[in-house]
C-alpha atoms as a PDB file:
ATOM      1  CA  UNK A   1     135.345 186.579  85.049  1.00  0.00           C
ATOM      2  CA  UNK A   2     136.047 184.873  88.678  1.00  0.00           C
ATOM      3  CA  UNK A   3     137.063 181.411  88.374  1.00  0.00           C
ATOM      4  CA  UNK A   4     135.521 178.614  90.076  1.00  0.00           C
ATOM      5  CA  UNK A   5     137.815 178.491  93.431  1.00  0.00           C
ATOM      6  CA  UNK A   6     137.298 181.647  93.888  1.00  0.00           C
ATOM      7  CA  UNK A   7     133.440 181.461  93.872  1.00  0.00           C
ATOM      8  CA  UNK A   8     133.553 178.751  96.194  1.00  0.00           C
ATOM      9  CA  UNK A   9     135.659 180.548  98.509  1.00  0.00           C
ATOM     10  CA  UNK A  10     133.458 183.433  98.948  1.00  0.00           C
ATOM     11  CA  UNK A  11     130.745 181.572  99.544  1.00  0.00           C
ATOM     12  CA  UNK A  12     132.195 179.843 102.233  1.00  0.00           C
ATOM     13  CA  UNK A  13     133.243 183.246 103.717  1.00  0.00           C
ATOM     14  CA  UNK A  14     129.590 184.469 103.584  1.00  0.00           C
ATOM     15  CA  UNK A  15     128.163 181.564 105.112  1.00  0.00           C
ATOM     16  CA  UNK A  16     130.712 182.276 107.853  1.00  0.00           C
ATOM     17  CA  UNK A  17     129.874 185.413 108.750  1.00  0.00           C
ATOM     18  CA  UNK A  18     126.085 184.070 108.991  1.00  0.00           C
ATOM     19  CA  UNK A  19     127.338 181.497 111.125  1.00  0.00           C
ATOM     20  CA  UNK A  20     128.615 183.922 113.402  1.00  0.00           C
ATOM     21  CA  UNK A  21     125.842 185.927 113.696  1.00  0.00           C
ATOM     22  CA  UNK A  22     123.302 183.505 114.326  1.00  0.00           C
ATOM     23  CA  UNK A  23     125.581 182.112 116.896  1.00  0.00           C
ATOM     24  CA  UNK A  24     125.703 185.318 118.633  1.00  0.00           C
ATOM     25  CA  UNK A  25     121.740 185.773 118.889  1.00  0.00           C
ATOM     26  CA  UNK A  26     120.671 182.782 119.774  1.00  0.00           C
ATOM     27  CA  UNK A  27     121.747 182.859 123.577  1.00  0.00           C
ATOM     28  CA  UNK A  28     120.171 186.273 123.944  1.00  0.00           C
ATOM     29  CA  UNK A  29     116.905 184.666 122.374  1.00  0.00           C
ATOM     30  CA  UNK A  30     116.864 180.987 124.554  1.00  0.00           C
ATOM     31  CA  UNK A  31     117.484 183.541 127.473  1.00  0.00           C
ATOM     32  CA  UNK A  32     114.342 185.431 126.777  1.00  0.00           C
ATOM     33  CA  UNK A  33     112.343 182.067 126.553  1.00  0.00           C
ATOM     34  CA  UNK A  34     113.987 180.416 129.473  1.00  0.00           C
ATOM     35  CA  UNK A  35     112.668 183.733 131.171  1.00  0.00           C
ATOM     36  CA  UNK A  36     109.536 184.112 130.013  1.00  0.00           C
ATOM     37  CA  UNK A  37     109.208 180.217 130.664  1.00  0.00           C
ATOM     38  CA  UNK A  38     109.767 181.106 133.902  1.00  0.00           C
ATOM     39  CA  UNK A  39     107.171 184.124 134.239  1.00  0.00           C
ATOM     40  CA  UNK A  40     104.364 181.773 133.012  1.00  0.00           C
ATOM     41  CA  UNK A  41     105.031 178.780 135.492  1.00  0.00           C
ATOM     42  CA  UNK A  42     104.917 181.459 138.341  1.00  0.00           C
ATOM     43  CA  UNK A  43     101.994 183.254 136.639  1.00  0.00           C
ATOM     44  CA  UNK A  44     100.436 179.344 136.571  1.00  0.00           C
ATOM     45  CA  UNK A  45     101.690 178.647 140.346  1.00  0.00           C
ATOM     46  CA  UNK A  46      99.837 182.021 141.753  1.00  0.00           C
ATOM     47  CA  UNK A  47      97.504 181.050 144.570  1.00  0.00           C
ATOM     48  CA  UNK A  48      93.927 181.610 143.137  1.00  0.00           C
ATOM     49  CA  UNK A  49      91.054 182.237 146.234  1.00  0.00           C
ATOM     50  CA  UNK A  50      88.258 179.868 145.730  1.00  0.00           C
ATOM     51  CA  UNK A  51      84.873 181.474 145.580  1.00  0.00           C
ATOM     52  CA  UNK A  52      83.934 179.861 149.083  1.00  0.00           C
ATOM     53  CA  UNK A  53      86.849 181.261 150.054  1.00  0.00           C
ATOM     54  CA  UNK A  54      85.764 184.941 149.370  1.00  0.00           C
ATOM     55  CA  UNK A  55      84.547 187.698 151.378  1.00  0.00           C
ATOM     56  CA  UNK A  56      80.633 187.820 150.705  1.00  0.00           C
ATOM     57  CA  UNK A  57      78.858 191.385 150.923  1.00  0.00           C
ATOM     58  CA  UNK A  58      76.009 191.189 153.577  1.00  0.00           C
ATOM     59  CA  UNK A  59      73.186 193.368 153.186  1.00  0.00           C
ATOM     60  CA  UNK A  60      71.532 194.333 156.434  1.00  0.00           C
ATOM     61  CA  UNK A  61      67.616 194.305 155.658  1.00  0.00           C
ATOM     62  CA  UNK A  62      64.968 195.449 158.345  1.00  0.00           C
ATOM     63  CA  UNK A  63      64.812 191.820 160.585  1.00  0.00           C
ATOM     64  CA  UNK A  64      67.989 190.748 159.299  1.00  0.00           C
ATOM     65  CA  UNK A  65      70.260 188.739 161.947  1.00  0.00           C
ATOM     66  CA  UNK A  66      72.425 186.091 161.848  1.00  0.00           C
ATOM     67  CA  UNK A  67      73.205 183.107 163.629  1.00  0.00           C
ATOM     68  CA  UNK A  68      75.334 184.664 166.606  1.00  0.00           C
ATOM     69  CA  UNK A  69      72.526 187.450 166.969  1.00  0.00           C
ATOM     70  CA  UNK A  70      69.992 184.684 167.265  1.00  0.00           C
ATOM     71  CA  UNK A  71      71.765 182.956 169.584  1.00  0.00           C
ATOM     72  CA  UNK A  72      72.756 185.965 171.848  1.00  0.00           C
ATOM     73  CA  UNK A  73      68.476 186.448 171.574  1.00  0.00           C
ATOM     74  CA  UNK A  74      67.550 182.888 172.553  1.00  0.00           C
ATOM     75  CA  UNK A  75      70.292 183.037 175.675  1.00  0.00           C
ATOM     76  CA  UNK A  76      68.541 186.378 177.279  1.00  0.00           C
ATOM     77  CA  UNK A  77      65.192 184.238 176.748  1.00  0.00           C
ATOM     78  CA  UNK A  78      66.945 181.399 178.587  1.00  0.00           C
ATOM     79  CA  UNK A  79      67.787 184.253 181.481  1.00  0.00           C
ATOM     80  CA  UNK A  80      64.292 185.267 181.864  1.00  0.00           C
ATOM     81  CA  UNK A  81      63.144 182.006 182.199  1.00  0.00           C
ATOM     82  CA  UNK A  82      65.342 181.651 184.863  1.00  0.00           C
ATOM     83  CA  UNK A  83      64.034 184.736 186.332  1.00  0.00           C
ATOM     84  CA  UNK A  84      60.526 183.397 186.145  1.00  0.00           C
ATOM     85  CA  UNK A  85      60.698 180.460 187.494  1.00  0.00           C
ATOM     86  CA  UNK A  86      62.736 182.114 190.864  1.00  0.00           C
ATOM     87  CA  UNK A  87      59.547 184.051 191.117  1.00  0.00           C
ATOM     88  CA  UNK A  88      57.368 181.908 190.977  1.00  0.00           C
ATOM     89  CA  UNK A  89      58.840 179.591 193.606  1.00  0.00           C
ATOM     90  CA  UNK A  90      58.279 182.622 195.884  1.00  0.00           C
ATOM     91  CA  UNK A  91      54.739 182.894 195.103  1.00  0.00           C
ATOM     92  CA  UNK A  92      52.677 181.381 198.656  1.00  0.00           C
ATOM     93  CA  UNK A  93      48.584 181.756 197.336  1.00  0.00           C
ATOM     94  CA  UNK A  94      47.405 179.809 200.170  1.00  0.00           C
ATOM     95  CA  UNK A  95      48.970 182.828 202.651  1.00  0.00           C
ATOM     96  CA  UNK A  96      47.010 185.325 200.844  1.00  0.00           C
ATOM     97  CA  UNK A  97      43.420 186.170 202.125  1.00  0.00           C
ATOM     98  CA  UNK A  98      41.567 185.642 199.329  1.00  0.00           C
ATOM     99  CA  UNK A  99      38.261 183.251 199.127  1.00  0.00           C
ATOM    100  CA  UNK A 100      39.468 179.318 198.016  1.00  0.00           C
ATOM    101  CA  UNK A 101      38.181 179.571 194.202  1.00  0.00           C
ATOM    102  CA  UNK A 102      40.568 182.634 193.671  1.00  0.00           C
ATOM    103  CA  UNK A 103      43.241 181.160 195.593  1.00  0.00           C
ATOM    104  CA  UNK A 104      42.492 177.761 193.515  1.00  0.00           C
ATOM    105  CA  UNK A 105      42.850 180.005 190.446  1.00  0.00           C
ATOM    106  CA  UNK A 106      45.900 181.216 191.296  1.00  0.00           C
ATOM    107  CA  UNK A 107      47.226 177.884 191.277  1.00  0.00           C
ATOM    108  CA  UNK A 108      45.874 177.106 187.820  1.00  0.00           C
ATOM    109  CA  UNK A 109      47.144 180.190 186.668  1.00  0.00           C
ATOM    110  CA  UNK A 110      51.175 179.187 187.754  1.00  0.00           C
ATOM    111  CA  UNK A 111      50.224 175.965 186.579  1.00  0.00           C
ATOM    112  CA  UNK A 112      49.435 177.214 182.910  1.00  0.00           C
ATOM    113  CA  UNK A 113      52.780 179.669 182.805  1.00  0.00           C
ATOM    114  CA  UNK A 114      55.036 176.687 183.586  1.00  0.00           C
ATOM    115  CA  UNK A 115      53.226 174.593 180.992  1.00  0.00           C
ATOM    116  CA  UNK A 116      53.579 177.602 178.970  1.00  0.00           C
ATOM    117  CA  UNK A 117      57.252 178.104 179.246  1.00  0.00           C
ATOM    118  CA  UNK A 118      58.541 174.573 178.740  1.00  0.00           C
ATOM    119  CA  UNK A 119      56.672 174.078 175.522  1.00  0.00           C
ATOM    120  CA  UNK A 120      58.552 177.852 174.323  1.00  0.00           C
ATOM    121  CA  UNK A 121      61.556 175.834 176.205  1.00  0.00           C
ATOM    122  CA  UNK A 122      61.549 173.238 174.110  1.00  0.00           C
ATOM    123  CA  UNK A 123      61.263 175.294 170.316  1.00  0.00           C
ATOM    124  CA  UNK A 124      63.869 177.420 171.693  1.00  0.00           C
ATOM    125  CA  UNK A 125      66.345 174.446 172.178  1.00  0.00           C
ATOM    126  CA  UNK A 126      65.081 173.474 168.620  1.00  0.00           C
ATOM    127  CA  UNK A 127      65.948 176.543 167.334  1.00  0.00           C
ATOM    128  CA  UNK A 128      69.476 177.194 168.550  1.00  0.00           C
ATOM    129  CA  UNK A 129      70.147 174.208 166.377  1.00  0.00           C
ATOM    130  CA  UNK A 130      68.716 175.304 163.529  1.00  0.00           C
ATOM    131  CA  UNK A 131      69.214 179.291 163.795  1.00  0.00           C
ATOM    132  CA  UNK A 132      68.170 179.890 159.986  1.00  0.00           C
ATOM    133  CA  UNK A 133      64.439 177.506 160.215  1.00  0.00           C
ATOM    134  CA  UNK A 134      61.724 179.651 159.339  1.00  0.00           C
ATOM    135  CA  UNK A 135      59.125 177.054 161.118  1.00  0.00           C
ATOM    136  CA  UNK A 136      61.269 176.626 164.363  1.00  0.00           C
ATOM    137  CA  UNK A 137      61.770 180.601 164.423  1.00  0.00           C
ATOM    138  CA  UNK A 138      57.529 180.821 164.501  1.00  0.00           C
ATOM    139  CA  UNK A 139      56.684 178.150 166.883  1.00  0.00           C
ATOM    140  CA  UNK A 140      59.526 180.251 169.405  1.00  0.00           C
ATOM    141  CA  UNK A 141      57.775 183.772 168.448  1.00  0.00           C
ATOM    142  CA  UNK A 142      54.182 181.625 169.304  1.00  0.00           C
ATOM    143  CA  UNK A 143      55.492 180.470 172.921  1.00  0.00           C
ATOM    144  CA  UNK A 144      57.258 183.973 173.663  1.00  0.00           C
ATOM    145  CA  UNK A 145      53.839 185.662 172.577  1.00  0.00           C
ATOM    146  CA  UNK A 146      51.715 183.594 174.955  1.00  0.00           C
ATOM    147  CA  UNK A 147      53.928 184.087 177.869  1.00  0.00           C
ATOM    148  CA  UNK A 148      53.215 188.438 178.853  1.00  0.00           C
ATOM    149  CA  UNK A 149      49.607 188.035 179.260  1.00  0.00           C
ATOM    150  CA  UNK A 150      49.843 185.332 181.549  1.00  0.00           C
ATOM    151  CA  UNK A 151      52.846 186.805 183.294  1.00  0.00           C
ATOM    152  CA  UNK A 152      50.273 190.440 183.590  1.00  0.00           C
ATOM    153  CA  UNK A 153      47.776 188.856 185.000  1.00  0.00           C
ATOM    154  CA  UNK A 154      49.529 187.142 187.583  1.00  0.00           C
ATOM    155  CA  UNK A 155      51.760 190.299 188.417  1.00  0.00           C
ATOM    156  CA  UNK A 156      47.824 192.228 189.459  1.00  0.00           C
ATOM    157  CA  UNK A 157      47.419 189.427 191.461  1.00  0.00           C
ATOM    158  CA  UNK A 158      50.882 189.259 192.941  1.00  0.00           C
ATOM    159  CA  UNK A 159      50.672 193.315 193.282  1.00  0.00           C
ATOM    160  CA  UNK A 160      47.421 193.093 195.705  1.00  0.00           C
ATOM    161  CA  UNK A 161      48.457 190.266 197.789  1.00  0.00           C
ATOM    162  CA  UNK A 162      51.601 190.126 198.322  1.00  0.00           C
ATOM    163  CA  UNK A 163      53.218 193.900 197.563  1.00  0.00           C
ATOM    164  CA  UNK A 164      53.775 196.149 194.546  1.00  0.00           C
ATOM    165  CA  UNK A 165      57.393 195.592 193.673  1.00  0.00           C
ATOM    166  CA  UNK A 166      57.116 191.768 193.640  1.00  0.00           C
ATOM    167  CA  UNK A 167      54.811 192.108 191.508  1.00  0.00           C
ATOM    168  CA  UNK A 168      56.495 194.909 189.035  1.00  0.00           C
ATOM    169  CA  UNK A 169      59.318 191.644 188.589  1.00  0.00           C
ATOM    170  CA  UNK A 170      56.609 189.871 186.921  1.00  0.00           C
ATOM    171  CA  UNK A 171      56.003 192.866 184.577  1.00  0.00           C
ATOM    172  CA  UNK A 172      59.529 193.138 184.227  1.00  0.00           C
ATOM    173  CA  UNK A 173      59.570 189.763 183.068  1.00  0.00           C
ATOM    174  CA  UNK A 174      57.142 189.774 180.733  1.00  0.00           C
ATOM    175  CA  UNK A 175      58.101 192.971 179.091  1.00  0.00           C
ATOM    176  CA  UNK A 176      61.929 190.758 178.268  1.00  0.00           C
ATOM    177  CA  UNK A 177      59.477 188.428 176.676  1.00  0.00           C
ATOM    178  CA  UNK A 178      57.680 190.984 174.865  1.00  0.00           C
ATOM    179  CA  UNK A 179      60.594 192.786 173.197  1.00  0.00           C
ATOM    180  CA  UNK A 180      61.927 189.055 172.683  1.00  0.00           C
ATOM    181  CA  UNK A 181      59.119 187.907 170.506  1.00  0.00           C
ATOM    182  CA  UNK A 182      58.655 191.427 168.676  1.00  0.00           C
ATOM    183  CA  UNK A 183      62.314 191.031 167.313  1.00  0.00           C
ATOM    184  CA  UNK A 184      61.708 187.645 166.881  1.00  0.00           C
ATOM    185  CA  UNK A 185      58.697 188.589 164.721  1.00  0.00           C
ATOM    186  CA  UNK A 186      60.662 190.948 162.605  1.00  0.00           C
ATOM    187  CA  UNK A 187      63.450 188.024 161.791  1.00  0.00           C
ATOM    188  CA  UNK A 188      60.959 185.500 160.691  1.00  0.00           C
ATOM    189  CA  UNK A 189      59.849 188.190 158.266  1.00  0.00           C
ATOM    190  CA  UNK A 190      63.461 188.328 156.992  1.00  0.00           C
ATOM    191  CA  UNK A 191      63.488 184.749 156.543  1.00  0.00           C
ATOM    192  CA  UNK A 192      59.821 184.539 154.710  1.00  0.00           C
ATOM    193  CA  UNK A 193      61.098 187.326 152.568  1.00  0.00           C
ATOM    194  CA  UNK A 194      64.203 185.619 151.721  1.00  0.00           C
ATOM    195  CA  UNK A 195      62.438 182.619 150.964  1.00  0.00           C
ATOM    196  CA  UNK A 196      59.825 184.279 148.581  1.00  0.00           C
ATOM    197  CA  UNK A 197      62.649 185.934 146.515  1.00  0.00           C
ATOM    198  CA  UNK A 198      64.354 182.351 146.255  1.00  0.00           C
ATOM    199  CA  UNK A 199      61.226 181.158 145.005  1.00  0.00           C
ATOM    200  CA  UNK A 200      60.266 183.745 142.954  1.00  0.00           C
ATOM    201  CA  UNK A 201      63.645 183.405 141.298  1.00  0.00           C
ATOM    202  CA  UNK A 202      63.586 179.526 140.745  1.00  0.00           C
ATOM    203  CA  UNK A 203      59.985 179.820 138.716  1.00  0.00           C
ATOM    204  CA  UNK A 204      61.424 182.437 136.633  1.00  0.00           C
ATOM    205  CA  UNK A 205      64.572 180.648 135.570  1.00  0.00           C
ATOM    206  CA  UNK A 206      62.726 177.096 135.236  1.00  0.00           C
ATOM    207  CA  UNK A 207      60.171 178.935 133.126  1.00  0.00           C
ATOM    208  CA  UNK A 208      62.822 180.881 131.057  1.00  0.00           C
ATOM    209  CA  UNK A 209      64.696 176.734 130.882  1.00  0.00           C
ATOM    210  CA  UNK A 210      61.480 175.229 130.082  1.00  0.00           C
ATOM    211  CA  UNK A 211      60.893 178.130 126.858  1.00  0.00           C
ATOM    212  CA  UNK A 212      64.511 177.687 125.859  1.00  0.00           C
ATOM    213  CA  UNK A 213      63.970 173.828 125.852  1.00  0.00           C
ATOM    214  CA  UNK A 214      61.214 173.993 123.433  1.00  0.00           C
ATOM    215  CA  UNK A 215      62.432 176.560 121.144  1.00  0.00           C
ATOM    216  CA  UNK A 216      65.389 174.628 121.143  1.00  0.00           C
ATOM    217  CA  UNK A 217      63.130 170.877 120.545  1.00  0.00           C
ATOM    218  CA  UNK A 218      61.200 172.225 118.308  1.00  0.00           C
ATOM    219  CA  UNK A 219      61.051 169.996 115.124  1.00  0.00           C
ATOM    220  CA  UNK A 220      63.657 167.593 116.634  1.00  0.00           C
ATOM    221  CA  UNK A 221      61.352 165.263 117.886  1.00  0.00           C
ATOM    222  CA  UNK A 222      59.733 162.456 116.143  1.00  0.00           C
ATOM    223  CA  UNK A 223      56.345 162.661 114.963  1.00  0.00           C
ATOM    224  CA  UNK A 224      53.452 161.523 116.156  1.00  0.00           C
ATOM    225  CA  UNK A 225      52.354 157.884 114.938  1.00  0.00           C
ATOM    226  CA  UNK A 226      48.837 158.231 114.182  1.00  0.00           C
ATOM    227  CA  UNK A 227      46.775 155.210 115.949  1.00  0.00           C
ATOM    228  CA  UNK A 228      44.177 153.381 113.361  1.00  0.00           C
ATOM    229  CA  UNK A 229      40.596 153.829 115.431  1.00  0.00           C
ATOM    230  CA  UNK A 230      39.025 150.889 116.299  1.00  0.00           C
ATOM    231  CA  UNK A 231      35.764 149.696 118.164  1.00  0.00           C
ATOM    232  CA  UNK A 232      35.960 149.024 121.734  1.00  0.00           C
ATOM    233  CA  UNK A 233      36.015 145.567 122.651  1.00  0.00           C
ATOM    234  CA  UNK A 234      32.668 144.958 124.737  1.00  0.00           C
ATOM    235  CA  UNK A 235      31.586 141.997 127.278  1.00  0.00           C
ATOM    236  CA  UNK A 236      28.174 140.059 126.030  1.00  0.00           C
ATOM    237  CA  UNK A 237      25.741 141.309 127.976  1.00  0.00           C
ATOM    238  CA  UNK A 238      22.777 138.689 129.135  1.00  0.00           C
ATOM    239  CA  UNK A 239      19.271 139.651 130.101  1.00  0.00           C
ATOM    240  CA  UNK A 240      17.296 138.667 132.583  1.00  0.00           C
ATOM    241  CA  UNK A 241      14.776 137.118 129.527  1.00  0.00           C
ATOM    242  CA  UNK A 242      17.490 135.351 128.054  1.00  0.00           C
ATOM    243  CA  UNK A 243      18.331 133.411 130.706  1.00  0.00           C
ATOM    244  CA  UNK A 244      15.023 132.699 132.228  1.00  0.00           C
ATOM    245  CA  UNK A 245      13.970 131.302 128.306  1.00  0.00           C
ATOM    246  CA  UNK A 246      17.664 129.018 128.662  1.00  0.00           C
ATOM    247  CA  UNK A 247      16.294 127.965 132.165  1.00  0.00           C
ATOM    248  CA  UNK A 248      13.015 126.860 131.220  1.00  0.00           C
ATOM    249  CA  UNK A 249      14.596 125.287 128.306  1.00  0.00           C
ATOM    250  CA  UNK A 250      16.514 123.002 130.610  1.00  0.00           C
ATOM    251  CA  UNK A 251      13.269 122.213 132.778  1.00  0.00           C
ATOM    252  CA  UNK A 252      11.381 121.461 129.970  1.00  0.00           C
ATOM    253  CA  UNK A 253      14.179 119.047 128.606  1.00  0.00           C
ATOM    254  CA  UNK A 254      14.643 117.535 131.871  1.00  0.00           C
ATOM    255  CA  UNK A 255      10.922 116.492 132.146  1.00  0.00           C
ATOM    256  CA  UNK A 256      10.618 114.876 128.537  1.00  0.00           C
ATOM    257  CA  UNK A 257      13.553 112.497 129.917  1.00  0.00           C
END
């Protein structure tokens, strides 16, 4: 049988020994959380992109340009304008042999392209501010579209008075419009069909919100009050009898006195 010192005595040894071993883990295991402390504040530190901040995929459809492109369009526009009006500063009707009301037309006709151009001058400022504007885009396709005829009529004219390659510059000219306004046509149909997508996706998703809504309301709401009927309150109406018998009432009344 051990006696009672020696009981105690071993225990003491035992608890030792665990004494010493925990002491002898535990740097090992603050040295794996000081570590791994350290992992997750760089993990929480790593620069994150913001979405805005992200490369987004562009998907050339037919018409597509952006807002570069549309500028680089609108400034060779700008140079045949330039070109047009240098033309027409050359153009001298009243040398030409012609009788006075063709020579008078010719006038009108110069008169009408300059009108012309500054109004498509004036949408194309408008819509180098605004590359993306569906509406500005149309009004500059409308002005570039009326300029070639004009510009072919008065290059015949040009072409039998004055000589053939003058008037091939007109031509020339109106052909840059031409191929200006046709790729102008083609982006405004990008834009439209942009636009109709956009739209065609809102309606879906508010009809989708406005079904989810009501199967989610359904039987929240409070119930409908019913309203006791009652009859409409209606003015006294007076006929024409009534008050002529009231009227002669008074006469009659009035005479007695």
């Amino acid at each position: 049988m051990i006696s009672k010192p020696r009981a105690i005595m071993r225990v003491r040894t035992v608890l030792a020994v665990l004494f010493t071993l925990v002491a002898s883990r535990a740097p090992s295991i603050n040295s794996r959380m000081w570590a791994g402390g350290r992992a997750g504040a760089a993990q929480q530190t790593e620069p994150v992109k913001a979405p805005s901040e992200l490369p987004i995929p562009m998907v050339k459809e037919p018409g597509f340009m952006d807002s570069p492109d549309v500028l680089a369009l609108l400034n060779q526009v700008r140079l045949a304008e330039f070109h047009v009006n240098d033309l027409l500063a050359d153009v001298h009707p009243e040398r030409w042999k012609v009788p006075e009301a063709m020579r008078s037309s010719v006038g009108n006709s110069v008169a009408d392209l300059r009108s012309q151009m500054n109004a498509m001058q004036a949408w194309r400022a408008e819509l180098g501010k605004r590359p993306t504007s569906a509406y500005l885009a149309f009004e500059t396709y409308q002005g570039l579209s009326a300029l070639p005829p004009r510009l072919d009529a008065l290059a015949r004219l040009v072409s039998d008075n004055e000589s053939p390659s003058f008037g091939a510059e007109y031509a020339a000219a109106g052909n840059h419009f031409l191929d200006a306004a046709e790729t102008l046509g083609l982006y405004i149909g990008y834009l439209l069909r942009n636009e109709d997508q956009i739209v065609v996706a809102m309606e879906g998703n508010l009809s989708t919100c406005q079904r989810e809504l009501g199967e989610a309301m359904r039987g929240r709401g409070p119930k409908a009050t019913p309203i006791p009927n009652a009859r409409p309150i209606r003015p006294a109406r007076h006929s024409p009898r009534a008050k002529a018998a009231v009227a002669a009432g008074k006469k009659s009344a009035a005479t007695k006195k």
